[in-house]
Protein backbone atom coordinates (compact mmCIF):
# COMPACT_ATOMS: atom_id res chain seq x y z
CA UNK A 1 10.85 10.74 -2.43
CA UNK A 2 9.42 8.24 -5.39
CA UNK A 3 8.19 9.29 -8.49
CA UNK A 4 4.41 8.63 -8.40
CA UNK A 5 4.93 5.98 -10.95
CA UNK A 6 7.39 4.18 -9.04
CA UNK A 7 5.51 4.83 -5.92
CA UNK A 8 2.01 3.64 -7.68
CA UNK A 9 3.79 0.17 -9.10
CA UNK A 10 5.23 -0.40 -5.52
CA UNK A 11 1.61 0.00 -3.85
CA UNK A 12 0.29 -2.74 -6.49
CA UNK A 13 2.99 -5.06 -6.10
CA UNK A 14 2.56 -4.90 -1.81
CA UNK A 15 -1.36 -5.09 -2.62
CA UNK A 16 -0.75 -7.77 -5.29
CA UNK A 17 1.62 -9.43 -1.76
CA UNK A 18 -1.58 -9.32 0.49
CA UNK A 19 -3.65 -10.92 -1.37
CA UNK A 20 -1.30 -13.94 -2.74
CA UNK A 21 -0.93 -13.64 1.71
CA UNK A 22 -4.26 -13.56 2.46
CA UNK A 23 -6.01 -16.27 -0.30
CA UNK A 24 -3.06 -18.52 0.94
CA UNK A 25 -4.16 -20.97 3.54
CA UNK A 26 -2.15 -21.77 5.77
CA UNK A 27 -0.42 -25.14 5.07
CA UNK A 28 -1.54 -24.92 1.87
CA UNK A 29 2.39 -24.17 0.76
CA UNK A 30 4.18 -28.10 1.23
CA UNK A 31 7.83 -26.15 1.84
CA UNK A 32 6.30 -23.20 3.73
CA UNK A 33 3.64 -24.62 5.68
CA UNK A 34 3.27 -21.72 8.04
CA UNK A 35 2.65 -19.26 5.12
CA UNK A 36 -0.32 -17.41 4.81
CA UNK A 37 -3.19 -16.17 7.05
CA UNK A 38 -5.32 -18.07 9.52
CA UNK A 39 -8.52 -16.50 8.44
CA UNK A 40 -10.06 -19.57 6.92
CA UNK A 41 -10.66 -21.43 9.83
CA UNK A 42 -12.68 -18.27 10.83
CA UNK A 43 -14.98 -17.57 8.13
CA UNK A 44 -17.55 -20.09 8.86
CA UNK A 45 -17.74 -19.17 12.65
CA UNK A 46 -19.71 -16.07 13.99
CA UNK A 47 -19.84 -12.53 14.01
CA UNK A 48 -17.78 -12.67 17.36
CA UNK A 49 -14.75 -13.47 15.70
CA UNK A 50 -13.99 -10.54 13.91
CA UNK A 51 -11.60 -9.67 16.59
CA UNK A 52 -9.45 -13.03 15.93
CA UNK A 53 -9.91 -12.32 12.31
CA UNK A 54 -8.65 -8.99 12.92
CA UNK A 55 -5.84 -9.93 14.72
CA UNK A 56 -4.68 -12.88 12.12
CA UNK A 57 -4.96 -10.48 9.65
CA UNK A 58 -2.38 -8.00 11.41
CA UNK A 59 0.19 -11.01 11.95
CA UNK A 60 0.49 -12.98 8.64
CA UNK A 61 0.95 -9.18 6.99
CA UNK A 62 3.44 -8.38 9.68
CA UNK A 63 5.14 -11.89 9.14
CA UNK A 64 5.48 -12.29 5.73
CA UNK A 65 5.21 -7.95 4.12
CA UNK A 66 8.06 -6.75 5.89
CA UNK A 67 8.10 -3.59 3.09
CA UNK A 68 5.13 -2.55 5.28
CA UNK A 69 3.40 -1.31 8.78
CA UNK A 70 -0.14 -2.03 8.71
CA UNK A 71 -1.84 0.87 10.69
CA UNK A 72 -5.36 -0.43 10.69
CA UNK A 73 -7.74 -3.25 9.47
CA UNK A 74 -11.13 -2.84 8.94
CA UNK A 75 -13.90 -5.26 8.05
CA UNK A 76 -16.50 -3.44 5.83
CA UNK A 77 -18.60 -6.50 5.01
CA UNK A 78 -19.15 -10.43 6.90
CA UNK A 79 -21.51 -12.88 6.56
CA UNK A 80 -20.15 -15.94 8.46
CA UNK A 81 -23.45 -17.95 6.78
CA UNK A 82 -21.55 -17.60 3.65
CA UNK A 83 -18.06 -16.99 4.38
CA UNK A 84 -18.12 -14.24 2.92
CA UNK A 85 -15.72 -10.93 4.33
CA UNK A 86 -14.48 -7.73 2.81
CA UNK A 87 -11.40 -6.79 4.26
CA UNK A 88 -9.53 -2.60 3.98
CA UNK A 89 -6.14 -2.63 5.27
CA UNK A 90 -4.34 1.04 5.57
CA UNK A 91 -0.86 0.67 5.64
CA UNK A 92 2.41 2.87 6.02
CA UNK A 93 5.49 1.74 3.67
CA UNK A 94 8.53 1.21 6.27
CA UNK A 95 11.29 2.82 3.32
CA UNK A 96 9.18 5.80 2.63
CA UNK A 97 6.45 6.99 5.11
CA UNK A 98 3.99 6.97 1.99
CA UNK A 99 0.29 5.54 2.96
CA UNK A 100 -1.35 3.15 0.77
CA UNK A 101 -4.66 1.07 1.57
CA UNK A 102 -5.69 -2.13 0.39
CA UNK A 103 -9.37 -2.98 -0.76
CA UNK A 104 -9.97 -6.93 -0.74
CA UNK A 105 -12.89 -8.23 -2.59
CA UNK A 106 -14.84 -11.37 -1.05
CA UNK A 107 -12.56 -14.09 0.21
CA UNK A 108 -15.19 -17.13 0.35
C-alpha cells in the first residue's frame, strides 16, 4: 500500500499524463505522429458524437497510460457550436487497485 503522499503525487503525475494526452493532437508530435487523442476532429461536429468522442477518449488513454485502467468516461459539459467539452475520467491504477478520477477543464 502507498503512503498517501506518494499515492497523491502519482494521481497528479497520471492526471498531469492525460491531459499532455488529451491537448495533444494527433500528428501534432513530428516523431510520434500517432500520439495523442482523436477528439479534435470531433469537437466541431454534433451532439451525436459523443459516443466516438467517448470511445477515442478510452483508446489514446489505453494506448499511451499504461500505469492505468480507465473504468469510465463521462462528458459533463458539450457545446459542439463552440468546441467546447468537459471531460471526468475515473480510473483504477493497474500496480495498486487505488481509484483516482480526472476532472478536465474546457478543451476548445
Amino acid at each position: 500500500m502507498m503512503l498517501k503522499t506518494e499515492f497523491s503525487n502519482l494521481l497528479e503525475d497520471i492526471n498531469q499524463s492525460i491531459d499532455v494526452i488529451l491537448f495533444t493532437r494527433k500528428g501534432e508530435k513530428i516523431f510520434e505522429p500517432e500520439f495523442g487523442c482523436g477528439i479534435w476532429e470531433l469537437l466541431d461536429r454534433g451532439i451525436e458524437q459523443i459516443p466516438v468522442l467517448i470511445a477515442s477518449i478510452y483508446d489514446a488513454l489505453n494506448r499511451w497510460e499504461k500505469r492505468i485502467r480507465v473504468d469510465k468516461v463521462k462528458i459533463n459539459f458539450f457545446n459542439p457550436n463552440t468546441g467546447q467539452v468537459s471531460i471526468e475520467i475515473h480510473y483504477t491504477v493497474r500496480d495498486s487497485n487505488e481509484r483516482g478520477v480526472y476532472r478536465g477543464g474546457n478543451l476548445s
